[in-house]
C-alpha atoms as a PDB file:
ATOM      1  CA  UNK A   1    -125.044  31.708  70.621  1.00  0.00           C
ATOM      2  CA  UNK A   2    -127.704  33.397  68.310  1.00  0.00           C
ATOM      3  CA  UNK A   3    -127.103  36.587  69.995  1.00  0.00           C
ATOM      4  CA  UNK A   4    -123.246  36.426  69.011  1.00  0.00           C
ATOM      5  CA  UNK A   5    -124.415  35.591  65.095  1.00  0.00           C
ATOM      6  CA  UNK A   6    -126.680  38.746  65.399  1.00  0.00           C
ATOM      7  CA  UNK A   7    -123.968  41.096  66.578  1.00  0.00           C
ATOM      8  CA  UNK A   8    -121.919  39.508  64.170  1.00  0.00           C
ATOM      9  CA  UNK A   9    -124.138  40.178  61.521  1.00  0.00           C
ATOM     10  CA  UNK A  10    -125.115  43.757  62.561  1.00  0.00           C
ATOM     11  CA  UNK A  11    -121.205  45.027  62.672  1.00  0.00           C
ATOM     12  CA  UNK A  12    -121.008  43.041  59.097  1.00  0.00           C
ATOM     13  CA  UNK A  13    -124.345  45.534  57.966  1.00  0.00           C
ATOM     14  CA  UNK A  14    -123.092  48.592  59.354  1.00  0.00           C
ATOM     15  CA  UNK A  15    -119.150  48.025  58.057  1.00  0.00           C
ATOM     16  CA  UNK A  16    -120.713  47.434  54.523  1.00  0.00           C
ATOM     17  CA  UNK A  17    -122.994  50.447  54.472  1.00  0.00           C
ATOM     18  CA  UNK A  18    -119.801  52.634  56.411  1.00  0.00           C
ATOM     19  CA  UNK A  19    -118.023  51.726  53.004  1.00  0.00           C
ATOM     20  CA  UNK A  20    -120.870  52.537  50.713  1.00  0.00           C
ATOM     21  CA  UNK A  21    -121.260  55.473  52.274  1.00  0.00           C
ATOM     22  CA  UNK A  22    -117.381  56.428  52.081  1.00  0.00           C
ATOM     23  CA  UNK A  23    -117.552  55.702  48.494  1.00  0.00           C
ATOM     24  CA  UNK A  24    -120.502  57.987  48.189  1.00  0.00           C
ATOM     25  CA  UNK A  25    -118.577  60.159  49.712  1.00  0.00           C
ATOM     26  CA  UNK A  26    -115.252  59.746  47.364  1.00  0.00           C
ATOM     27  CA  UNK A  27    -117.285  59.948  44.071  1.00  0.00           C
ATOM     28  CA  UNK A  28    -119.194  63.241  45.098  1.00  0.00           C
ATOM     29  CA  UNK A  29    -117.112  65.425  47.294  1.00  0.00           C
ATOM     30  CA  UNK A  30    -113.402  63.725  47.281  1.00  0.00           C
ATOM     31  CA  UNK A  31    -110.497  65.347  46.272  1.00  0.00           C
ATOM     32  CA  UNK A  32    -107.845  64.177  43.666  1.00  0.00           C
ATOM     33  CA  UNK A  33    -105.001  65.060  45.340  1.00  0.00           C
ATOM     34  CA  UNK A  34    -103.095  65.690  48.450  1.00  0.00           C
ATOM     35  CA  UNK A  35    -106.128  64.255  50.900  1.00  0.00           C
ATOM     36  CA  UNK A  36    -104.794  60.988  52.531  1.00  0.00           C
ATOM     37  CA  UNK A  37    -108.483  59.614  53.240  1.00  0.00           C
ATOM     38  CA  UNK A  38    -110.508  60.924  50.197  1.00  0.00           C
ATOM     39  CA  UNK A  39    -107.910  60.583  47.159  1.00  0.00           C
ATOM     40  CA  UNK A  40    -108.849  57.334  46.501  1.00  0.00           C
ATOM     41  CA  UNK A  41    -112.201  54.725  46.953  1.00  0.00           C
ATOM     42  CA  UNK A  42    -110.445  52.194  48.669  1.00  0.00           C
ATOM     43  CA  UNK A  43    -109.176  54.574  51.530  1.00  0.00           C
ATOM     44  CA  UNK A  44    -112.263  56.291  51.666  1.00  0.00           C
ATOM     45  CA  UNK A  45    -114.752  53.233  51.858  1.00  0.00           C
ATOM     46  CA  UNK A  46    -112.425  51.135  54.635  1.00  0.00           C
ATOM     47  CA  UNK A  47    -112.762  54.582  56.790  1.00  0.00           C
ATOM     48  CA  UNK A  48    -116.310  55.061  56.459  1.00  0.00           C
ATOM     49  CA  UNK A  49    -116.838  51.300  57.184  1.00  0.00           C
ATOM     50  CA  UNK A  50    -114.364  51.547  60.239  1.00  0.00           C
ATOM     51  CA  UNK A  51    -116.108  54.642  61.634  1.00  0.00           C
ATOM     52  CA  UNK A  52    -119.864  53.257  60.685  1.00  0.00           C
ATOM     53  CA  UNK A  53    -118.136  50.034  63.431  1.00  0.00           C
ATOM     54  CA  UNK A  54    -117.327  52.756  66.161  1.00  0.00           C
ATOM     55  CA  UNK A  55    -120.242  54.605  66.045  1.00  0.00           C
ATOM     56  CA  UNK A  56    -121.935  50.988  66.411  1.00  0.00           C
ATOM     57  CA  UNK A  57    -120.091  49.855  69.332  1.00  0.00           C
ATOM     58  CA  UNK A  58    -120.113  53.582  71.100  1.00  0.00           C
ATOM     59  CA  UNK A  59    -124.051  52.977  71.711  1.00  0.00           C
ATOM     60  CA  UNK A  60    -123.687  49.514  73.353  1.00  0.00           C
ATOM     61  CA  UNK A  61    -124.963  49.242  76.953  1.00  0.00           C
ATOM     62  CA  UNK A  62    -121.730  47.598  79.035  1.00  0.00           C
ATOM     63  CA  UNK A  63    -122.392  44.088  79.595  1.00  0.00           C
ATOM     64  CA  UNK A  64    -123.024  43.678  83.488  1.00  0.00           C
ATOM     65  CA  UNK A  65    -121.064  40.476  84.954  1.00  0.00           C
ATOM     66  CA  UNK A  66    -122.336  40.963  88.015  1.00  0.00           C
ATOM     67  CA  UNK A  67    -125.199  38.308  89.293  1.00  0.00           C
END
């Protein structure tokens, strides 16, 4: 059970700093117009926290169910 919380809380960490990163992102190098994922904060900091969650879970070693 503590192991779930931890994983639970990691994901949370990385999804929050994938969105403060994204916003980062918006505020220095987005575009006003015409980009669907930069144009605004919102888009841009639920992408960066969705992609900072993939690039989490791509590392993961499989869980073996084997005994």
């Amino acid at each position: 059970m503590q192991a779930l919380k931890r994983n639970w809380l990691l994901t949370g960490a990385v999804a929050i700093g994938g969105a403060a990163l994204g916003w980062l992102y918006w505020r220095y190098f987005g575009c006003t117009n015409g980009c669907a994922i930069t144009s605004s904060p919102l888009n841009s900091s639920l992408y960066g926290a969705l992609m900072g969650v993939l690039l989490l879970h791509s590392f993961k070693k499989p869980v073996s169910t084997a005994a």
